[in-house]
Protein backbone atom coordinates (compact mmCIF):
# COMPACT_ATOMS: atom_id res chain seq x y z
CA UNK A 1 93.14 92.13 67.17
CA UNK A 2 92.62 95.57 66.23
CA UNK A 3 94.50 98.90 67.61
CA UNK A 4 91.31 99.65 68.37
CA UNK A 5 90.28 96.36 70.36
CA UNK A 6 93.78 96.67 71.45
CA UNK A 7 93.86 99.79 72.97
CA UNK A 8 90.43 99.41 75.04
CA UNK A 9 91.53 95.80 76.68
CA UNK A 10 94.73 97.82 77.64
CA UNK A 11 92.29 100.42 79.13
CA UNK A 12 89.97 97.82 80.30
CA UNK A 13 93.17 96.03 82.14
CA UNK A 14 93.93 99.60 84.21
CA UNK A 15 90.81 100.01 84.86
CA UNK A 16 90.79 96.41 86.85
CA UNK A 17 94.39 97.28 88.51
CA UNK A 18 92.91 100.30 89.53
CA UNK A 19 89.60 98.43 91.15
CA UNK A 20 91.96 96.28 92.89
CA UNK A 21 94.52 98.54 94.43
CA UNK A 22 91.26 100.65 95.94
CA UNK A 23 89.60 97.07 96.88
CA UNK A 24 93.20 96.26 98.84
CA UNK A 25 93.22 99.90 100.57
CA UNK A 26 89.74 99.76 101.57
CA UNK A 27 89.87 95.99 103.00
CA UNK A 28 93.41 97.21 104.68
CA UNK A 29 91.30 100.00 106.26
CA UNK A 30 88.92 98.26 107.65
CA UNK A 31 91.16 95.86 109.44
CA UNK A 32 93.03 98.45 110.71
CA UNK A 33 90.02 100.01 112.57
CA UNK A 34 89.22 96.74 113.60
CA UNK A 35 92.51 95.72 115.19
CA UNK A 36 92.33 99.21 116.71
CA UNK A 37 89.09 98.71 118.30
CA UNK A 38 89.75 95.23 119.82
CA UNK A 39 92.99 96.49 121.10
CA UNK A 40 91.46 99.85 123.18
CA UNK A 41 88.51 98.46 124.36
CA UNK A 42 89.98 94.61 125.08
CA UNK A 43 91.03 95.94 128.43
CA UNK A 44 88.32 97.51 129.33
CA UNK A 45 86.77 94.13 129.42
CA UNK A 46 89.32 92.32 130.42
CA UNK A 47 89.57 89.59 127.63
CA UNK A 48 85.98 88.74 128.31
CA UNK A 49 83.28 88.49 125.60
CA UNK A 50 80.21 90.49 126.16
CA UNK A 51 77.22 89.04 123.70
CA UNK A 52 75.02 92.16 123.11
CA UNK A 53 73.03 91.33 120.25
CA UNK A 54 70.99 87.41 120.30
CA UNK A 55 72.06 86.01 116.74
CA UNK A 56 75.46 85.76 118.06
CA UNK A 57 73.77 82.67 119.72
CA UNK A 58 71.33 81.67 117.16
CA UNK A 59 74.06 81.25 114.72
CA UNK A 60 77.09 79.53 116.63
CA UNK A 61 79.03 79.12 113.94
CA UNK A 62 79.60 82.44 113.15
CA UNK A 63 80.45 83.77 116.76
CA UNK A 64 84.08 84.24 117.74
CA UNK A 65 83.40 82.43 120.97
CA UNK A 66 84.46 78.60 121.55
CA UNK A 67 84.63 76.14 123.88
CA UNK A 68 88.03 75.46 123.26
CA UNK A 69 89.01 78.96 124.18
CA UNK A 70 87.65 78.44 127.61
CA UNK A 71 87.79 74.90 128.58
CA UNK A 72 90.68 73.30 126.77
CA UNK A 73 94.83 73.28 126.41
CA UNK A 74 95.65 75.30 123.48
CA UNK A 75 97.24 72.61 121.85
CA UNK A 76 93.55 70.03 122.45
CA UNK A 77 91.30 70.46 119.63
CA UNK A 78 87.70 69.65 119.91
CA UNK A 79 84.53 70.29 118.61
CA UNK A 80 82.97 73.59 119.49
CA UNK A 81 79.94 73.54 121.74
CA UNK A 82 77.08 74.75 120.64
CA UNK A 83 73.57 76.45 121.81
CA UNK A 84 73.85 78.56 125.47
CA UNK A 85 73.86 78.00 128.83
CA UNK A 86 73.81 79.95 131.89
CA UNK A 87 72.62 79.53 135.74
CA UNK A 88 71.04 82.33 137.98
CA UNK A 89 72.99 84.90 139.76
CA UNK A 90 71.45 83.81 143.30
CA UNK A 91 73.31 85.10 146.94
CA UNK A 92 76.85 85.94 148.23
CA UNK A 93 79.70 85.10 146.94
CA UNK A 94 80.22 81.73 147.76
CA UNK A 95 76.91 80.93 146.28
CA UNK A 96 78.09 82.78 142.87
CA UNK A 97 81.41 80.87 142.82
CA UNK A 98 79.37 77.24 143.60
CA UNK A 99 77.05 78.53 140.49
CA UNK A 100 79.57 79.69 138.45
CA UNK A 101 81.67 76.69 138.73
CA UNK A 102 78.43 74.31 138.00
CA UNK A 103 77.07 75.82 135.47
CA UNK A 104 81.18 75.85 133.78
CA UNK A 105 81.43 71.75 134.64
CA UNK A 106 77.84 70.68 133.68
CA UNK A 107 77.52 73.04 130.21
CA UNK A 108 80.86 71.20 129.18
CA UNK A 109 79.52 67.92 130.38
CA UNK A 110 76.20 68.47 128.09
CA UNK A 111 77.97 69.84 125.23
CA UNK A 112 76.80 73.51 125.40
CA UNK A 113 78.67 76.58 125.56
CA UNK A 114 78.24 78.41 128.95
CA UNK A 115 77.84 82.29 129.35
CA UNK A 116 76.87 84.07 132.49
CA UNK A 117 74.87 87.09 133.50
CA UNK A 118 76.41 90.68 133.94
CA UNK A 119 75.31 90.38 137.76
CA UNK A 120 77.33 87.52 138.33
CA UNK A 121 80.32 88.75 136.07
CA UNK A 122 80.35 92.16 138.12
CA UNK A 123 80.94 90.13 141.15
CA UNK A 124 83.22 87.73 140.49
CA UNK A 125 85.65 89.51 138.28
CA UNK A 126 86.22 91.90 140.76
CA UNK A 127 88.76 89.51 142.52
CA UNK A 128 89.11 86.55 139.83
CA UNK A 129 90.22 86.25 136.31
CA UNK A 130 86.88 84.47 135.21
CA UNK A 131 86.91 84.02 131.47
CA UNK A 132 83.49 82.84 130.73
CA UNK A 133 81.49 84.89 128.39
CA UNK A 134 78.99 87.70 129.83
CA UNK A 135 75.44 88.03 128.61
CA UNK A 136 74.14 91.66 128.36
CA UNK A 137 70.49 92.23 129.92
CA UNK A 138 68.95 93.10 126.78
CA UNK A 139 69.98 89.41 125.52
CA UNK A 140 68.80 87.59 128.66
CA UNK A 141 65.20 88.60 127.90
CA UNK A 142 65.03 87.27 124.68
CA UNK A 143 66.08 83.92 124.85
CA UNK A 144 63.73 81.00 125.14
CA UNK A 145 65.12 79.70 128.51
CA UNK A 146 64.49 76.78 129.57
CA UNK A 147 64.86 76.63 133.63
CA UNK A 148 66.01 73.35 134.76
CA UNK A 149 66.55 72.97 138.53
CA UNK A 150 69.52 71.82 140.37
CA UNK A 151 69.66 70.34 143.76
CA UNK A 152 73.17 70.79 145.92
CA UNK A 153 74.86 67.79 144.59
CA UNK A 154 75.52 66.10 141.61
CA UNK A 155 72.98 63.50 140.04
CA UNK A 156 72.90 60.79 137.34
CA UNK A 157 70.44 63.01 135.33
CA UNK A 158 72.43 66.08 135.22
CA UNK A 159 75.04 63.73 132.76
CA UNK A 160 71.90 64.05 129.88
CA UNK A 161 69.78 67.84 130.48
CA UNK A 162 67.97 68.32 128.06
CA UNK A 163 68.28 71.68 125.58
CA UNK A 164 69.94 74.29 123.53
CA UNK A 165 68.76 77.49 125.13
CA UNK A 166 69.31 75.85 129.46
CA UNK A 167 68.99 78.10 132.60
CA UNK A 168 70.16 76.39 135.34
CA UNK A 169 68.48 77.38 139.13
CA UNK A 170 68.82 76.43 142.68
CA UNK A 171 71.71 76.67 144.95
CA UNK A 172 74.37 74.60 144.08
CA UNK A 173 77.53 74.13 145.66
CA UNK A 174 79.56 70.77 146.20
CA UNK A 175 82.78 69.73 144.78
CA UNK A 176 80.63 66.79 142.90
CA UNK A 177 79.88 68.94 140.28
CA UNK A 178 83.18 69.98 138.83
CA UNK A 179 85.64 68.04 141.50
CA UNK A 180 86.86 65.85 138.15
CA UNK A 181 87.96 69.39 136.35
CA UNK A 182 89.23 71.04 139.43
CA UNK A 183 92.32 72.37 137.73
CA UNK A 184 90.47 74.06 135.62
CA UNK A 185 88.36 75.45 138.14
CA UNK A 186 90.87 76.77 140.04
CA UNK A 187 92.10 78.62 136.79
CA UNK A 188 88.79 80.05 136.81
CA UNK A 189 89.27 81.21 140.47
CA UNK A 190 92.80 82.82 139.78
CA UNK A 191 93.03 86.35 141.67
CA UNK A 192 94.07 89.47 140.05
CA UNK A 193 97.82 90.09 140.59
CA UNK A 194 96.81 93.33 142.97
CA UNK A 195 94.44 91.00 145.24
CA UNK A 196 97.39 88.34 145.59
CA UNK A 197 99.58 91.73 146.51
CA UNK A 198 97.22 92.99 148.67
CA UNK A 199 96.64 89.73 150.60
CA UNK A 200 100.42 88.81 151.23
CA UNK A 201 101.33 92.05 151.98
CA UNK A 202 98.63 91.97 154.22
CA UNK A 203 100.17 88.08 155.71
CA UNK A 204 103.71 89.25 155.63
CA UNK A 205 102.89 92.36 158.04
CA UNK A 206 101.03 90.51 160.69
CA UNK A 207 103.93 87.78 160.74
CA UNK A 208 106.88 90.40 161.29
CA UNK A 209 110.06 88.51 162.32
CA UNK A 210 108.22 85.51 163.06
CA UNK A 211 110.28 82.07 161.45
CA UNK A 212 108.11 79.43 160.52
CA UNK A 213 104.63 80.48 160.19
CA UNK A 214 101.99 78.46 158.96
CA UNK A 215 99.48 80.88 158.27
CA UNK A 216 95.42 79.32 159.60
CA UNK A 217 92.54 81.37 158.29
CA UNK A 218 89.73 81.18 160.01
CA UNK A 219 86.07 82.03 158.98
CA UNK A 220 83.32 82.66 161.65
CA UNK A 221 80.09 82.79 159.99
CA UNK A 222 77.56 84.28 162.48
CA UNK A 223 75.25 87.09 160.90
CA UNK A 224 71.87 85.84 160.21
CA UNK A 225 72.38 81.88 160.73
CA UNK A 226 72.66 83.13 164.45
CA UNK A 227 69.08 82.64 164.22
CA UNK A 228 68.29 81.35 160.58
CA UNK A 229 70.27 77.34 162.13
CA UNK A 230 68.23 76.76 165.50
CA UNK A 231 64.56 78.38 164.58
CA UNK A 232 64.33 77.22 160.98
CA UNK A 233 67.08 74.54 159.91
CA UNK A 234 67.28 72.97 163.72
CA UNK A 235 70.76 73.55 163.66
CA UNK A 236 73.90 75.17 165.50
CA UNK A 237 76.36 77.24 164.63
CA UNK A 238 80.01 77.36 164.97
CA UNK A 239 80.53 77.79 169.27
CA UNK A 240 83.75 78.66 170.94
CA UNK A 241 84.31 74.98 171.56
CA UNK A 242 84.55 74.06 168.21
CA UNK A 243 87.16 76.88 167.41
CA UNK A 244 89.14 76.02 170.26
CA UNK A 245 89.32 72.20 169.21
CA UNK A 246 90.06 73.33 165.28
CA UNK A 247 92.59 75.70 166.50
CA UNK A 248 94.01 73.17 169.32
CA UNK A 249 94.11 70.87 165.93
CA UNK A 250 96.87 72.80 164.05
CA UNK A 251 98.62 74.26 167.19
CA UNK A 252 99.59 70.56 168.19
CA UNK A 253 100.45 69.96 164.50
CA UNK A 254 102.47 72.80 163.84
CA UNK A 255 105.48 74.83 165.25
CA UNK A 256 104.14 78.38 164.98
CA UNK A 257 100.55 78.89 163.68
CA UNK A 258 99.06 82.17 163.54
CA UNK A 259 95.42 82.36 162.88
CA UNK A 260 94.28 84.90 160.61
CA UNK A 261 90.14 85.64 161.93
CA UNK A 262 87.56 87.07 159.55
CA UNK A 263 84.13 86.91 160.88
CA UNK A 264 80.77 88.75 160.27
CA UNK A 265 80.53 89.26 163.84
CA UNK A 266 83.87 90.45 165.35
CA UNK A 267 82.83 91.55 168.31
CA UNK A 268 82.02 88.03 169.16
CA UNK A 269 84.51 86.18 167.92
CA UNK A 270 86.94 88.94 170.01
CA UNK A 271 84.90 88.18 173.19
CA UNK A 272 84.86 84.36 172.82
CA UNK A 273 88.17 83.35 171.03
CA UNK A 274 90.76 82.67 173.58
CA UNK A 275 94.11 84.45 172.52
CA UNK A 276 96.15 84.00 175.17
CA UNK A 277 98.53 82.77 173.70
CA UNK A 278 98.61 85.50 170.94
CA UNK A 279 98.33 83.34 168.01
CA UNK A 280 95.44 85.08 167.00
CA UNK A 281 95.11 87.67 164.62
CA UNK A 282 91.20 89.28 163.71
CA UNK A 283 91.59 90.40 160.68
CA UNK A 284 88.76 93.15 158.93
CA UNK A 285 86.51 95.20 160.50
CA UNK A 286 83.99 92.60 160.25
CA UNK A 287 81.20 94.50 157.79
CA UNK A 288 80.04 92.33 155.08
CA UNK A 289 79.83 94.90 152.49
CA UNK A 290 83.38 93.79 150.88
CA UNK A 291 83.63 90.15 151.44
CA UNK A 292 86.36 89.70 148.43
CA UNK A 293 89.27 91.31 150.58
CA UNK A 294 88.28 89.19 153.07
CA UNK A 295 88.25 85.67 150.66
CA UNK A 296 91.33 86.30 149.57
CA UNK A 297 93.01 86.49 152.82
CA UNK A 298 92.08 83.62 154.04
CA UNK A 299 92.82 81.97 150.32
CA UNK A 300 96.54 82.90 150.80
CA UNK A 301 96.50 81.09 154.05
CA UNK A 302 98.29 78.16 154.60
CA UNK A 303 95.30 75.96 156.15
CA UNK A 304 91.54 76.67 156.92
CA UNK A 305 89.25 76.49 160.05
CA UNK A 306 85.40 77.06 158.61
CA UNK A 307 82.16 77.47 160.24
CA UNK A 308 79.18 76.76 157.98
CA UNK A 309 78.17 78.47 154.69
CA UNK A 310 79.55 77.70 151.21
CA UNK A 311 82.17 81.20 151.84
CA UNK A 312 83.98 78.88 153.91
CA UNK A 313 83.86 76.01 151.87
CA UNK A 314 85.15 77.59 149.23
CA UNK A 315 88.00 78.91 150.82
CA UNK A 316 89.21 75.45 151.85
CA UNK A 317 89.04 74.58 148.10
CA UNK A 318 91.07 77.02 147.31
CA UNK A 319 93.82 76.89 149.63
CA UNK A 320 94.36 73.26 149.09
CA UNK A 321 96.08 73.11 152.44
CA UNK A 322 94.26 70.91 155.26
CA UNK A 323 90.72 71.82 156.15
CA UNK A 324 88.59 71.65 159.59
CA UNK A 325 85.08 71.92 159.11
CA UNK A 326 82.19 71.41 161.72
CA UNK A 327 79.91 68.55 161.46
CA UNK A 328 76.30 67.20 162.40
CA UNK A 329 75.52 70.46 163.36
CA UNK A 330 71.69 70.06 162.84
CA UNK A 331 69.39 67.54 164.52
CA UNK A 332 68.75 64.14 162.61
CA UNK A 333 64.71 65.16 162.03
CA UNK A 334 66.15 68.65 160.26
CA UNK A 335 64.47 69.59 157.07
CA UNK A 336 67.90 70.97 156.15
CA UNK A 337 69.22 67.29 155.72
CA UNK A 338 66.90 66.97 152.89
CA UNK A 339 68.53 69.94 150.35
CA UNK A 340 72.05 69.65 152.00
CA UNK A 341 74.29 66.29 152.44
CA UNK A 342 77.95 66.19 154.09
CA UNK A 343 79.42 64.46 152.43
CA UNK A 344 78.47 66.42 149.06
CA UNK A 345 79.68 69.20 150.72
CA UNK A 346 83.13 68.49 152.45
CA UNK A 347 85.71 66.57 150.78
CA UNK A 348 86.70 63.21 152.02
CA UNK A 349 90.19 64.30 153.31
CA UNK A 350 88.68 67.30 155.23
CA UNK A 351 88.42 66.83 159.01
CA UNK A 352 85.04 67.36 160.44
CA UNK A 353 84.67 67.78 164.11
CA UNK A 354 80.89 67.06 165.36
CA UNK A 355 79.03 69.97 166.69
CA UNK A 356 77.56 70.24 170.02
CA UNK A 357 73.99 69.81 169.79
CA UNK A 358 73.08 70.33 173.58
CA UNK A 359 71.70 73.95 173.48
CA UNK A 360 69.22 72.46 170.89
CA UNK A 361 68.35 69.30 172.76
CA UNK A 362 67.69 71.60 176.35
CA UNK A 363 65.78 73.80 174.17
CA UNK A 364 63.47 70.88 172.81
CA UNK A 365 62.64 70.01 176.64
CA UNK A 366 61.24 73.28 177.84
């Protein structure tokens, strides 16, 4: 080799060092401002995935999101689901949890990643540490849904839908959807640490230097099924009989109950719940504007008393404690019997005490 030749390869080699050092700084940069980013605006969403543009769902296997982020033990490795689901973001919050909590069991089922809609994440994750994905509007519109309806309980069917691109409708709410993957459901339901504060703070007030309380929280659903049950569904609602039986239930049980009242109609409950004995707390100012504060009261009770409405039911699944629930509290010819069955609804060890039918019955003779 010549000086010549020799001298230009040495030239040629610091010229390729010096490509490389400004290829390291500039790759170095750029992760930098990416860690950066994640890290200031990761609270801000609270560890949850917004999709805002579509192809990170057209092309799974370049999006950051998993199944096995959201469904599965760290230390479980699967296969990543693929395609997106997502269910509508239909009624009050115990509708959104019994959709949410589908559309999470029957997505895994199928073998599809599930995402849900801004509307529902706005609700939910303003008491709950839900980790599923969030869809932004803009997204939603552009997919090629395809809507497949639900009815309130699970069915053979549901074990083989269909589709890459599913919306799931209807009202669905019974434990036969996602009963088999309840831990994980509950995980999904886990409060923020400030509602758990607020909510025992709240408890540990109204039990002052009371020993032994077991703590009964008690939802009174009146609002419109007052008149939605008899004129439409041919059903009853929750009467002071029933309370007084549930209640009777756990004071014969237990050494010191104290039942912790949240109702959308306190004035009644106040006129026809019998506290003499002063058990009774009514809790809330009874406005259904901020039903969260309310859920999580009765969620840090130590039993449940429902009325009707999937608010109630869902508190009972969450406390885990026993659970009093009222029964055949329509007539048998009700066209509510044919979207809504018991035993879909309440779970086996749950103790159902049979509403009284009479002011129906009277009614049906005039």
């Amino acid at each position: 080799m010549s000086a010549a030749e020799a001298a230009a390869a040495g030239t040629g080699s610091k010229t390729k060092v010096n490509i490389l050092k400004a290829s390291a700084f500039i790759v170095i940069f750029i992760f930098i401002v990416k860690v950066s980013f994640i890290y200031h605006t990761g609270a801000a969403l609270q560890s949850v995935p917004v999709i805002r543009s579509i192809m990170e769902i057209i092309q799974p296997n370049q999006s950051a999101f998993t199944a096995a982020q959201w469904t599965e033990k760290p230390t479980t490795t699967k296969p990543s689901l693929t395609g997106m689901w997502t269910v509508n973001a239909i009624g009050r919050l115990g509708n959104l949890m019994g959709e949410y909590a589908t559309l999470y069991a029957l997505a895994k089922l199928n073998g599809h990643q599930a995402y849900i809609m801004p509307e529902m994440h706005s609700q939910l994750s303003k008491i709950f540490k839900i980790r599923l994905p969030v869809l932004q509007s803009e997204v939603v519109s552009r997919i090629p849904w395809r809507n497949y309806g639900l009815h309130d309980w699970m069915s053979p069917e549901y074990y083989n839908i269909q589709g890459e691109y599913v919306r799931l409708t209807g009202y669905p709410c019974s434990f036969t959807f996602y009963h088999h993957i309840k831990d994980e459901i509950l995980q999904e339901f886990t409060f923020h640490d400030y509602v758990k504060a607020e909510s025992n703070n709240y408890l540990a007030k109204i039990r002052g230097d009371q020993k032994n309380v077991t703590f009964v929280g008690i939802h009174v659903r009146r609002g419109d099924y007052v008149h939605v049950m008899p004129n439409t569904w041919k059903g009853v609602i929750a009467d002071k009989g029933y309370l007084e039986k549930a209640m009777n239930y756990f004071r014969n049980k237990y050494e010191n109950p104290l039942f912790v009242v949240t109702s959308n109609g306190m004035d009644w409950c106040k006129e026809n719940m019998n506290n003499s004995l002063e058990d009774i707390h009514f809790a809330g100012d009874g406005k259904e504007g901020s039903p969260g504060r309310d859920f999580a009261l009765l969620s840090h009770c130590n039993h449940t008393i429902m009325s009707i409405g999937t608010f109630g039911i869902w508190v009972g699944y969450l406390v885990g404690g026993e659970t009093v629930y009222l029964t055949n509290y329509t007539l048998p010819n009700s066209p509510f019997l044919n979207l809504f069955k018991y035993e879909a609804a309440f779970l086996p060890e749950w103790i159902g005490i049979a509403a009284d039918l009479s002011p129906l019955l009277k009614k049906g003779k005039k």
